[in-house]
C-alpha atoms as a PDB file:
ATOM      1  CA  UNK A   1     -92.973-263.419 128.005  1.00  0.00           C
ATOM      2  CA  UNK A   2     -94.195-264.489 124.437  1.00  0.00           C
ATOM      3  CA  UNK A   3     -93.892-261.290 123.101  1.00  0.00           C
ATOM      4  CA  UNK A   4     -90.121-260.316 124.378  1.00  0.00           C
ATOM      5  CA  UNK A   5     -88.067-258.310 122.079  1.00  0.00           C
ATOM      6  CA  UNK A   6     -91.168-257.575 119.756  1.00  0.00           C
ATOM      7  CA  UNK A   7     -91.414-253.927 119.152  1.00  0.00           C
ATOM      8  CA  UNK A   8     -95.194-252.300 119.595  1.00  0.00           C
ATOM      9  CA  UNK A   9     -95.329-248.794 117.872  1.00  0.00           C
ATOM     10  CA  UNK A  10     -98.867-247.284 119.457  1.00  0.00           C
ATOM     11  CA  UNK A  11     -99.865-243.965 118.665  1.00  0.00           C
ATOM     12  CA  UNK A  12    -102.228-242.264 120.985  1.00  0.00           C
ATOM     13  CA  UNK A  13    -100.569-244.584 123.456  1.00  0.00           C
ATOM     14  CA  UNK A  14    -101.197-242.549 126.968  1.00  0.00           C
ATOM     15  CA  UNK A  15    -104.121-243.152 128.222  1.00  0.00           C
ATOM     16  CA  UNK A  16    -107.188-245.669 127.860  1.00  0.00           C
ATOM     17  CA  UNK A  17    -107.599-247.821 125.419  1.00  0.00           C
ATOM     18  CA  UNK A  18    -103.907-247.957 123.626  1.00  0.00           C
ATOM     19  CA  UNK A  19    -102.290-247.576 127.326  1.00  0.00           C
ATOM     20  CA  UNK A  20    -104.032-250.829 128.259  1.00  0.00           C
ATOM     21  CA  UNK A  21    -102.686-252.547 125.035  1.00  0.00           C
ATOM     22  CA  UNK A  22     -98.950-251.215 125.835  1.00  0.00           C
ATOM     23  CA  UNK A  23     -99.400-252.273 129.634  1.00  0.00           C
ATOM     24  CA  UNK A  24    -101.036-255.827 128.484  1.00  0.00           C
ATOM     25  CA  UNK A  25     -97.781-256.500 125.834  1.00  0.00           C
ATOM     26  CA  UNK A  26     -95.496-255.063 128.198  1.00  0.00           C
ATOM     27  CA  UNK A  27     -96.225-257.798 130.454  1.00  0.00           C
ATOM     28  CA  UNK A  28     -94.840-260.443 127.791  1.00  0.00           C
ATOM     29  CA  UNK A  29     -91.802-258.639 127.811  1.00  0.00           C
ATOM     30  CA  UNK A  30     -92.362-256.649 124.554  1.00  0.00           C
ATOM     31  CA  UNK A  31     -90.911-252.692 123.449  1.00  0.00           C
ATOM     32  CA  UNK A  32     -93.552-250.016 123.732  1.00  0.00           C
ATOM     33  CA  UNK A  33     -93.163-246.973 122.103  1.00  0.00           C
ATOM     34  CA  UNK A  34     -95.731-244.631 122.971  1.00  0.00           C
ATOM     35  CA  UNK A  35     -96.300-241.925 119.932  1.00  0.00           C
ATOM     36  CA  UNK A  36     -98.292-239.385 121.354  1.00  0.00           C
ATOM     37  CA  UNK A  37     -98.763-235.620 122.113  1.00  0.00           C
ATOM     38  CA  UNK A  38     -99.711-235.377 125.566  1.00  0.00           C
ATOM     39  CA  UNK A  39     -96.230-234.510 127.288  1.00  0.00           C
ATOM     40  CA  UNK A  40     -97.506-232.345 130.004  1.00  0.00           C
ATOM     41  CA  UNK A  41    -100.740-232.942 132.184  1.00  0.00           C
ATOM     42  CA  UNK A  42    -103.752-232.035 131.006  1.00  0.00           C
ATOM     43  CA  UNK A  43    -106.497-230.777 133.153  1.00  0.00           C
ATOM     44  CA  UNK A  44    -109.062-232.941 132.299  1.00  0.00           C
ATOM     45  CA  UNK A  45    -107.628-236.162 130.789  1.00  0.00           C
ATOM     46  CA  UNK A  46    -105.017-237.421 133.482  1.00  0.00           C
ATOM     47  CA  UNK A  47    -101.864-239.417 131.751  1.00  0.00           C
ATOM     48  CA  UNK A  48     -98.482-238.224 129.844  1.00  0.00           C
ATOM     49  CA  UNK A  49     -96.446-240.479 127.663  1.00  0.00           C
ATOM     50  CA  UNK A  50     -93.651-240.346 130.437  1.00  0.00           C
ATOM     51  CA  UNK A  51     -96.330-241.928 132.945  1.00  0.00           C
ATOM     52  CA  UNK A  52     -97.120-244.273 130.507  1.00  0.00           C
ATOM     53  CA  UNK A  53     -94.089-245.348 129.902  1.00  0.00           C
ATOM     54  CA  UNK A  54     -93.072-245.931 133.448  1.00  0.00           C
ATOM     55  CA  UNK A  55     -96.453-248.009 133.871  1.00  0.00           C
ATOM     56  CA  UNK A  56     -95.332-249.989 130.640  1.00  0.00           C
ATOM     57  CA  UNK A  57     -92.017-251.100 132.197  1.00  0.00           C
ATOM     58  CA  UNK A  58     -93.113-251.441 135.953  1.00  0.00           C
ATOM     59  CA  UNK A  59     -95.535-254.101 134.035  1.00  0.00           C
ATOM     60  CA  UNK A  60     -92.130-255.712 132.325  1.00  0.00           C
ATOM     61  CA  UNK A  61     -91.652-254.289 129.013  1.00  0.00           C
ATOM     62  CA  UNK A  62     -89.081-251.380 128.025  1.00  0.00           C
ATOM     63  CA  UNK A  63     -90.844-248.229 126.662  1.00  0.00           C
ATOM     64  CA  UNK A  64     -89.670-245.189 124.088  1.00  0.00           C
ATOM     65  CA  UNK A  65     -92.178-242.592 124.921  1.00  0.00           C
ATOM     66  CA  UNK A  66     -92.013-239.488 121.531  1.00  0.00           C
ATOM     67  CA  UNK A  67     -93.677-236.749 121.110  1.00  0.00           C
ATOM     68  CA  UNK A  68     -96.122-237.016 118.255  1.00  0.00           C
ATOM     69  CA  UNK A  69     -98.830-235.285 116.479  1.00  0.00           C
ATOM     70  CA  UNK A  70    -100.454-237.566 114.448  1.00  0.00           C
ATOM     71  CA  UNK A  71    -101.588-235.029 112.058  1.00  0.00           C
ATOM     72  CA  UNK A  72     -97.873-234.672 111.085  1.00  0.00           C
ATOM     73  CA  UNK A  73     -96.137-236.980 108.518  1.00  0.00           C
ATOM     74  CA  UNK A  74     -92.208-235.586 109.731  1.00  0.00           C
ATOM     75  CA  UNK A  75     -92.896-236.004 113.625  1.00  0.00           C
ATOM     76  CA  UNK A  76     -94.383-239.822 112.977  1.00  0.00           C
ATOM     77  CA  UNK A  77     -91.269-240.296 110.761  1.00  0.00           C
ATOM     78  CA  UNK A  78     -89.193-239.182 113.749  1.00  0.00           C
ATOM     79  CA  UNK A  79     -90.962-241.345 115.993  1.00  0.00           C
ATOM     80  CA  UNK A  80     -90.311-244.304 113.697  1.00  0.00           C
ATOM     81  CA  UNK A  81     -86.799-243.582 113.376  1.00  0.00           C
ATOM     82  CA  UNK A  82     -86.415-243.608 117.033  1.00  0.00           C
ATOM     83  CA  UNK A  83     -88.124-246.433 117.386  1.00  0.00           C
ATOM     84  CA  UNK A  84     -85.193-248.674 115.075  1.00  0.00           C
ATOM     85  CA  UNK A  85     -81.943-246.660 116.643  1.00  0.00           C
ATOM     86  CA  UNK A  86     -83.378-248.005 120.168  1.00  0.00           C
ATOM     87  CA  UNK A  87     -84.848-251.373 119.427  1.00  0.00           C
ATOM     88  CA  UNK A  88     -83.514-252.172 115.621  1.00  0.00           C
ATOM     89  CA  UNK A  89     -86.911-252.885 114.332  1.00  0.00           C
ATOM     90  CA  UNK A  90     -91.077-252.856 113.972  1.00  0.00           C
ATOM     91  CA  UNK A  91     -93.348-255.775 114.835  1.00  0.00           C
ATOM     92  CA  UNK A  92     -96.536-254.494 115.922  1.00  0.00           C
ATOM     93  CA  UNK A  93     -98.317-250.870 115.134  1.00  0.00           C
ATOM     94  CA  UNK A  94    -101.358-250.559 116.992  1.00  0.00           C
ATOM     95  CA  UNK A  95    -103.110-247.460 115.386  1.00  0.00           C
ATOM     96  CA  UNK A  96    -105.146-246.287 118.099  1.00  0.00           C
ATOM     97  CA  UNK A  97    -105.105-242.649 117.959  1.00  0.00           C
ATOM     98  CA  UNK A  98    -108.503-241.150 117.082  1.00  0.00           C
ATOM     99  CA  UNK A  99    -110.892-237.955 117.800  1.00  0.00           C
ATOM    100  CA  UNK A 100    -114.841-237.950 118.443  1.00  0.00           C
ATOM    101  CA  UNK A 101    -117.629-235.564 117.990  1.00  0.00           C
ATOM    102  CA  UNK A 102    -121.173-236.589 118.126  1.00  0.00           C
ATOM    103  CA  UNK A 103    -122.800-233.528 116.346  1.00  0.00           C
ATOM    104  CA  UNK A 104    -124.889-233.787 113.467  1.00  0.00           C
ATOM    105  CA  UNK A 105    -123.790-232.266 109.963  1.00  0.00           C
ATOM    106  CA  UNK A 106    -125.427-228.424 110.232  1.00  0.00           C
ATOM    107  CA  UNK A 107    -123.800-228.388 114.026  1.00  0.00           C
ATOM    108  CA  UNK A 108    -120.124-230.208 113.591  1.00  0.00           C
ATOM    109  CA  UNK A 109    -117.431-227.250 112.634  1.00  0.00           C
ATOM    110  CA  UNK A 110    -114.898-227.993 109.854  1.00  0.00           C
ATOM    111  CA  UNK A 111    -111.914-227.460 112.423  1.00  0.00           C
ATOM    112  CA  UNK A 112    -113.883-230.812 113.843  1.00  0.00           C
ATOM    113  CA  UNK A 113    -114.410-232.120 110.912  1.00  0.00           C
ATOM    114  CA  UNK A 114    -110.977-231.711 110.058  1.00  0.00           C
ATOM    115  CA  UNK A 115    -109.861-232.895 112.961  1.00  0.00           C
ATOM    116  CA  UNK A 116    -111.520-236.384 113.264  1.00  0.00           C
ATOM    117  CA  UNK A 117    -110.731-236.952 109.614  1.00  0.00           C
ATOM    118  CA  UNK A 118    -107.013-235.460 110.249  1.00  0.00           C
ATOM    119  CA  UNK A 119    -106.452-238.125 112.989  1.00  0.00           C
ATOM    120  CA  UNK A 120    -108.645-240.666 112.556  1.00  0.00           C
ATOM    121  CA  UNK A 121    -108.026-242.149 108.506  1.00  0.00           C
ATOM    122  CA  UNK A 122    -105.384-240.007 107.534  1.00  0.00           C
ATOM    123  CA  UNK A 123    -103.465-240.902 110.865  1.00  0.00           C
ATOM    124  CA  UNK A 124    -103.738-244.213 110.626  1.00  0.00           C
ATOM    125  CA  UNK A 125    -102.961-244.258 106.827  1.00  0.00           C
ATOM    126  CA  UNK A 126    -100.201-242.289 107.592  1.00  0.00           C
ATOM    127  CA  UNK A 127     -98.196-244.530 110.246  1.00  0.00           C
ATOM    128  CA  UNK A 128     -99.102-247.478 108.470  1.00  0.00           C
ATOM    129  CA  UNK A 129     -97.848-246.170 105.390  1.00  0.00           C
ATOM    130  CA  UNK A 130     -94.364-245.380 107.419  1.00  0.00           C
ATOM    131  CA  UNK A 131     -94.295-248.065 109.236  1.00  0.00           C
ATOM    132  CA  UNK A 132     -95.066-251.410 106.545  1.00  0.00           C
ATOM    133  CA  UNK A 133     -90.948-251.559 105.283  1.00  0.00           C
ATOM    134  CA  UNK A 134     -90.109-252.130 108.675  1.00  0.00           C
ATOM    135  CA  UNK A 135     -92.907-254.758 109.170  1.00  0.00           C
ATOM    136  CA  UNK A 136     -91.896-256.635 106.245  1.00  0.00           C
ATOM    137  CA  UNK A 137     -88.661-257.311 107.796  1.00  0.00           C
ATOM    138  CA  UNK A 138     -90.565-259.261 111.156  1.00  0.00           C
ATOM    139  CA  UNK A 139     -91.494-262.366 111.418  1.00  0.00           C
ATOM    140  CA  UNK A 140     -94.940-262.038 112.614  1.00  0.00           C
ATOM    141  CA  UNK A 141     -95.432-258.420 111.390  1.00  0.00           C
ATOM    142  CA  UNK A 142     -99.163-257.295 112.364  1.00  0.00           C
ATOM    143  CA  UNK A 143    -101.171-253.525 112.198  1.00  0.00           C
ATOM    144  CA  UNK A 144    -104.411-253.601 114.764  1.00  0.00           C
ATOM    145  CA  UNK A 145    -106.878-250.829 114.045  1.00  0.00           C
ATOM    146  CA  UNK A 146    -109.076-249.422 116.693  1.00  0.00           C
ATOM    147  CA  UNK A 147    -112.528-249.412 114.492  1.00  0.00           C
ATOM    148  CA  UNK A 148    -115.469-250.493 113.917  1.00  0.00           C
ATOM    149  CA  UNK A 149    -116.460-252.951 111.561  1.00  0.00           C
ATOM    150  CA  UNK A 150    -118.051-251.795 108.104  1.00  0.00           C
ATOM    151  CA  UNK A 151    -121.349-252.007 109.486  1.00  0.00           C
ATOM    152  CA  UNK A 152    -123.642-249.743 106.528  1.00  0.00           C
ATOM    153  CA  UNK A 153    -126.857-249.699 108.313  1.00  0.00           C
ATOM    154  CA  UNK A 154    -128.623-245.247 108.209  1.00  0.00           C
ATOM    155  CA  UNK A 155    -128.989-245.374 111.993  1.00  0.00           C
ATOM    156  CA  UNK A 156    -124.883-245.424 111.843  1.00  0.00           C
ATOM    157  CA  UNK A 157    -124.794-242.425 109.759  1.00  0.00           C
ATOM    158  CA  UNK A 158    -127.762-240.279 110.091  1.00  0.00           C
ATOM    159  CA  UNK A 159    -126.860-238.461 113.880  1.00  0.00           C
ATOM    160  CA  UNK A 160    -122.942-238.531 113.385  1.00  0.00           C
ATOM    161  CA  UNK A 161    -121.773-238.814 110.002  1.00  0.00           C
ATOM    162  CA  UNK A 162    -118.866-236.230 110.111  1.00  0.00           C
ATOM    163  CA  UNK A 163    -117.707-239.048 112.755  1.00  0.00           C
ATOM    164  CA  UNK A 164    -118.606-242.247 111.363  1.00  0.00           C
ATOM    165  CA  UNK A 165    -117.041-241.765 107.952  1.00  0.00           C
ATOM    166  CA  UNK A 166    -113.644-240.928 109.817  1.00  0.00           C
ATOM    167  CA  UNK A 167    -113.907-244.113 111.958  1.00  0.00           C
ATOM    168  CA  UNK A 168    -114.738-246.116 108.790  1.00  0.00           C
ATOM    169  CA  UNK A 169    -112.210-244.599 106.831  1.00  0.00           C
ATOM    170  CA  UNK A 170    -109.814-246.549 109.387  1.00  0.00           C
ATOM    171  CA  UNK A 171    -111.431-249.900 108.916  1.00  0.00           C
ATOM    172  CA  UNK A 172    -111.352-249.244 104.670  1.00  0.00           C
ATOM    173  CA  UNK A 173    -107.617-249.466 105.840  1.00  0.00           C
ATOM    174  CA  UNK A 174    -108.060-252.776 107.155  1.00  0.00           C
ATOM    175  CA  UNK A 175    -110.030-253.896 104.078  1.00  0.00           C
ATOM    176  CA  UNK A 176    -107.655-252.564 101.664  1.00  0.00           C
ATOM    177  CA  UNK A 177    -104.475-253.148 102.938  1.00  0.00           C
ATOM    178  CA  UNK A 178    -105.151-256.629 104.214  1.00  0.00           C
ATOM    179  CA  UNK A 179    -105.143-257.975 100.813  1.00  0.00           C
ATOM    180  CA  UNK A 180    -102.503-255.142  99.558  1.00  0.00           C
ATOM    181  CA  UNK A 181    -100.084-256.503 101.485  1.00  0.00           C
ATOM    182  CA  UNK A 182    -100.547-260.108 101.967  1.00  0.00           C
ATOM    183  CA  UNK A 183     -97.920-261.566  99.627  1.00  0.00           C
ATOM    184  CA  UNK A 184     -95.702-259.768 102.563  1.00  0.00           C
ATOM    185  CA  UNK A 185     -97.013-261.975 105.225  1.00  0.00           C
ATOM    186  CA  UNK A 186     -98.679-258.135 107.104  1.00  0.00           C
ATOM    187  CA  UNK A 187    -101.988-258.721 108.654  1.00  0.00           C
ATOM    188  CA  UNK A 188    -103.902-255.999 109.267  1.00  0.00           C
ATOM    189  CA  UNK A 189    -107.172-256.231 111.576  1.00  0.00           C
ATOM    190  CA  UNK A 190    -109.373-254.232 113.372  1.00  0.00           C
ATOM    191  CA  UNK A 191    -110.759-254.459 116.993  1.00  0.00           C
ATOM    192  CA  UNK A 192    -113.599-252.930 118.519  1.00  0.00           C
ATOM    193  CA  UNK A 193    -115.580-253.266 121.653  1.00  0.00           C
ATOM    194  CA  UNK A 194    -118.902-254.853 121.928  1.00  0.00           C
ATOM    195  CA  UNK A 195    -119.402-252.165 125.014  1.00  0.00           C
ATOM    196  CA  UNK A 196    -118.210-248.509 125.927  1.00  0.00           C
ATOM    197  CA  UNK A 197    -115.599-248.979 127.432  1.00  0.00           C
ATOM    198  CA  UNK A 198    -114.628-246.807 130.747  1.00  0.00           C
ATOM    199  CA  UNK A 199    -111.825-244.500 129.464  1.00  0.00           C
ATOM    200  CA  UNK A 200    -111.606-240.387 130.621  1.00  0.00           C
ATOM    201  CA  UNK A 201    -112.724-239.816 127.040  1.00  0.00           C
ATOM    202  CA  UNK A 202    -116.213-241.401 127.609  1.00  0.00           C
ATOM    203  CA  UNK A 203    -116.377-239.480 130.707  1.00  0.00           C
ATOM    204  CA  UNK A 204    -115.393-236.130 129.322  1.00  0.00           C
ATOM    205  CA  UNK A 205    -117.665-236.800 125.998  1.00  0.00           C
ATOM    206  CA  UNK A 206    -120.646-238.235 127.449  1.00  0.00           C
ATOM    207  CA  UNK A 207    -120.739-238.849 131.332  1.00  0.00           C
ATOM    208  CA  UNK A 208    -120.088-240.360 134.383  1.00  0.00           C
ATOM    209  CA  UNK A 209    -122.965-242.721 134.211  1.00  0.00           C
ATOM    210  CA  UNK A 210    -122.078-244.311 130.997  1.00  0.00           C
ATOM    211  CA  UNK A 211    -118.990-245.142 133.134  1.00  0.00           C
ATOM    212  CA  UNK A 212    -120.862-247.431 134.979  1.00  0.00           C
ATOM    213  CA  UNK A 213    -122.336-249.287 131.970  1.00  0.00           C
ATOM    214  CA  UNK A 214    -118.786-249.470 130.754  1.00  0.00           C
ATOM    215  CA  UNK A 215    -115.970-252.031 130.588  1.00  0.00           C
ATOM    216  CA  UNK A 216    -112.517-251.538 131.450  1.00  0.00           C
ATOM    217  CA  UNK A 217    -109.838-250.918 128.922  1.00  0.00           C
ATOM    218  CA  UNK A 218    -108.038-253.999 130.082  1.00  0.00           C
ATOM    219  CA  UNK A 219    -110.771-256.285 127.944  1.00  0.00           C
ATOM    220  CA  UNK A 220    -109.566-254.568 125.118  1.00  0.00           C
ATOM    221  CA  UNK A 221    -105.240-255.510 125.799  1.00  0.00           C
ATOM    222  CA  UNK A 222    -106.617-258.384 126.210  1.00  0.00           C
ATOM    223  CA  UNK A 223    -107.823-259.392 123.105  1.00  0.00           C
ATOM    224  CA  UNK A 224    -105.411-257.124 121.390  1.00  0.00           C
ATOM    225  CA  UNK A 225    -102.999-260.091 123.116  1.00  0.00           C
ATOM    226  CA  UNK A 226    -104.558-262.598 121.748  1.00  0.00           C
ATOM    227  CA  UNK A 227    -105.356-261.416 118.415  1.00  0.00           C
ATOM    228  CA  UNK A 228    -100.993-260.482 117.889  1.00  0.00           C
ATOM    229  CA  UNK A 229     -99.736-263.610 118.672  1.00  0.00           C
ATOM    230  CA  UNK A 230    -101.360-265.305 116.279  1.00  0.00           C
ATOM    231  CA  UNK A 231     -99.790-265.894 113.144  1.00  0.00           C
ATOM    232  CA  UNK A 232     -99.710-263.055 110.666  1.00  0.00           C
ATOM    233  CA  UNK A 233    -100.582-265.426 107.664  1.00  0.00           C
ATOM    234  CA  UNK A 234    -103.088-266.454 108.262  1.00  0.00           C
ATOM    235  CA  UNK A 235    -104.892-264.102 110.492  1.00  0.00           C
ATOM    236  CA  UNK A 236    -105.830-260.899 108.549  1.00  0.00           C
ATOM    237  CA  UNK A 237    -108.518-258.981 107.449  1.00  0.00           C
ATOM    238  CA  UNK A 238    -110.465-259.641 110.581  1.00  0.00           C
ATOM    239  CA  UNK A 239    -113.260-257.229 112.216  1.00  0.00           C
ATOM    240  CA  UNK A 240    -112.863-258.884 115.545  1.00  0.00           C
ATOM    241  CA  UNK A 241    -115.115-257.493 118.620  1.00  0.00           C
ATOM    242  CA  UNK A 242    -113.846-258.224 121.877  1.00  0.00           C
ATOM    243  CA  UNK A 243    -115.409-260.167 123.528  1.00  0.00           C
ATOM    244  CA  UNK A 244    -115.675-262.743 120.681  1.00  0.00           C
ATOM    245  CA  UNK A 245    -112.028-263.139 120.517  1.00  0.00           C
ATOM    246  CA  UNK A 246    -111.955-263.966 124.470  1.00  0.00           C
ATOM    247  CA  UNK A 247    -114.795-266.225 123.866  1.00  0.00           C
ATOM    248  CA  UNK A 248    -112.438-268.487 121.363  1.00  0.00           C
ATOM    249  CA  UNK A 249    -110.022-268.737 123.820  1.00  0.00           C
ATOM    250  CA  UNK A 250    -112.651-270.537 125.987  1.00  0.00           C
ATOM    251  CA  UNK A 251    -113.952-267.603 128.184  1.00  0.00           C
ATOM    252  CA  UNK A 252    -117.743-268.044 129.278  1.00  0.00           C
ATOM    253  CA  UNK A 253    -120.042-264.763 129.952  1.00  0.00           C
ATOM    254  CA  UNK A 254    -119.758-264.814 133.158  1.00  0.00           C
ATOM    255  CA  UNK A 255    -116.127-264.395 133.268  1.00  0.00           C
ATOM    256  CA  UNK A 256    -116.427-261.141 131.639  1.00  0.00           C
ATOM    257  CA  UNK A 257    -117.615-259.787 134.802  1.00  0.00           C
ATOM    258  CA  UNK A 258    -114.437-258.563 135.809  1.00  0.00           C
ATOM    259  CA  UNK A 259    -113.739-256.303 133.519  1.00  0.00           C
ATOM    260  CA  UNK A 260    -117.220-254.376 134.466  1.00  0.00           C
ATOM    261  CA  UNK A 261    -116.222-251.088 135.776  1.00  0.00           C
ATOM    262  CA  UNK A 262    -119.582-251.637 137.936  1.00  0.00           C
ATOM    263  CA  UNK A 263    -120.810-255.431 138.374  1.00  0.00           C
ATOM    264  CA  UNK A 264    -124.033-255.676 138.068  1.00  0.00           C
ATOM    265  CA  UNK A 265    -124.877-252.479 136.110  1.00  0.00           C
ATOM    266  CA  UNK A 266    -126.421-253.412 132.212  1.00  0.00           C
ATOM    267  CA  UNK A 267    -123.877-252.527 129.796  1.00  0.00           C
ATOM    268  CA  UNK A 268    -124.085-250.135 126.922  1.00  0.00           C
ATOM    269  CA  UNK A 269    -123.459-251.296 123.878  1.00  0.00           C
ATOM    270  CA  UNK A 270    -120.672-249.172 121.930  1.00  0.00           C
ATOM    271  CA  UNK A 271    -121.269-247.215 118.442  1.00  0.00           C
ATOM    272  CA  UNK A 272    -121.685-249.628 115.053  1.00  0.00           C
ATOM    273  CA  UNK A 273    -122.506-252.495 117.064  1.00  0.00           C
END
């Protein structure tokens, strides 16, 4: 239970990829809030904060699920101050909250445009904006962006670049406020996946046979794990990729396999990779 009575402040937290960080944290024991807007079902994308939450402490954690629009400085505030009357403090925020469209600049509206920016870098500015006077106060205070590294190579721009310059706008977080704030002992990181990874977004986006070139979202709580328990020091400013940081801890390839979502099917390697 190494990370009991850390608080974990996750926004887009019910479903793939930030649901298996809460779930993977909850099983050391740690607070969850979930900061999200899916309170009722949605038709397509299965998952509310509430079931999240009960996953998060069937695992062995206590969860805080709020309703949250990340697009909204006053709800996130709420969600923060929520987050210290129920568990006194901030540890961890895992900004994993994002939108996606693949269309190329003459097709991609502004309301998408909009959008993907809204969430993606002003989101994640946002929250860690809110959030950094409570991490000052912890003593192993960490932020974990869900982006890519700065990787500046045209065939990362030229198809998506509505999209790519909101997902980079998240890791020019990382590179800023890294140094920004490390006097205060904050480290802020990134983490991204070497493959897609098998969430209903993928699906919904793309298809069910990138699915099956996919890894689960548990690779990624994983090395979320491992990357937060480090110490916040000396650890920031980091583009990890996942399975790199398993690697260090003395995985070998082949025990990746279990986090295929088919074994034996080649894997697709994710965007900016």
């Amino acid at each position: 239970m190494s990370f009991k009575g850390k608080t974990v402040f996750i926004t887009g937290g019910s479903r793939g990829i930030g649901k298996a960080i809460g779930i993977r944290l909850a099983q050391e024991g740690a607070n969850i809030v979930i900061a999200a807007k899916t309170a009722e079902p949605h038709p397509a994308l299965p998952g509310t904060i509430y079931t999240a939450a009960k996953e998060m402490e069937d695992a062995g954690g206590k969860a805080l699920p709020v309703i949250v629009d990340i697009r909204k400085e006053e709800l996130i505030q709420n969600a923060i101050d929520k987050t210290i009357a129920q568990f006194g403090g901030i540890d961890i925020v895992i900004n994993n909250a994002s939108a996606i469209n693949l269309s190329g600049t003459e097709q991609v509206s502004m309301k998408r445009y909009d959008l993907m920016h809204s969430v993606n870098t002003r989101g994640t500015f946002l929250t860690s904006k809110l959030c950094i006077p409570h991490l000052k106060k912890s003593d192993n205070p960490h932020v974990l962006n869900l982006s890519p590294p700065l990787n500046m190579e045209v065939k990362w721009f030229q198809n998506h670049v509505a999209y790519t310059m909101a997902k980079y706008g998240m890791s020019m977080c990382v590179l800023g406020m890294h140094e920004e704030f490390k006097d205060d002992g904050i480290a802020f990181n990134a983490l991204w996946p070497r493959t897609t990874i098998a969430t209903a977004a993928i699906k919904n986006v793309i298809g069910d046979e990138l699915m099956t070139m996919s890894r689960k979202p548990s690779i990624m709580g994983d090395a979320a794990f491992h990357i937060l328990k480090r110490d916040s020091k000396t650890c920031t400013g980091n583009f990890f990729i996942d399975d790199e940081v398993l690697f260090e801890t003395g995985l070998v390839e082949a025990d990746l396999e279990k986090y295929a979502h088919t074994p034996g099917k080649p894997l697709m390697p994710d965007y900016f990779i």
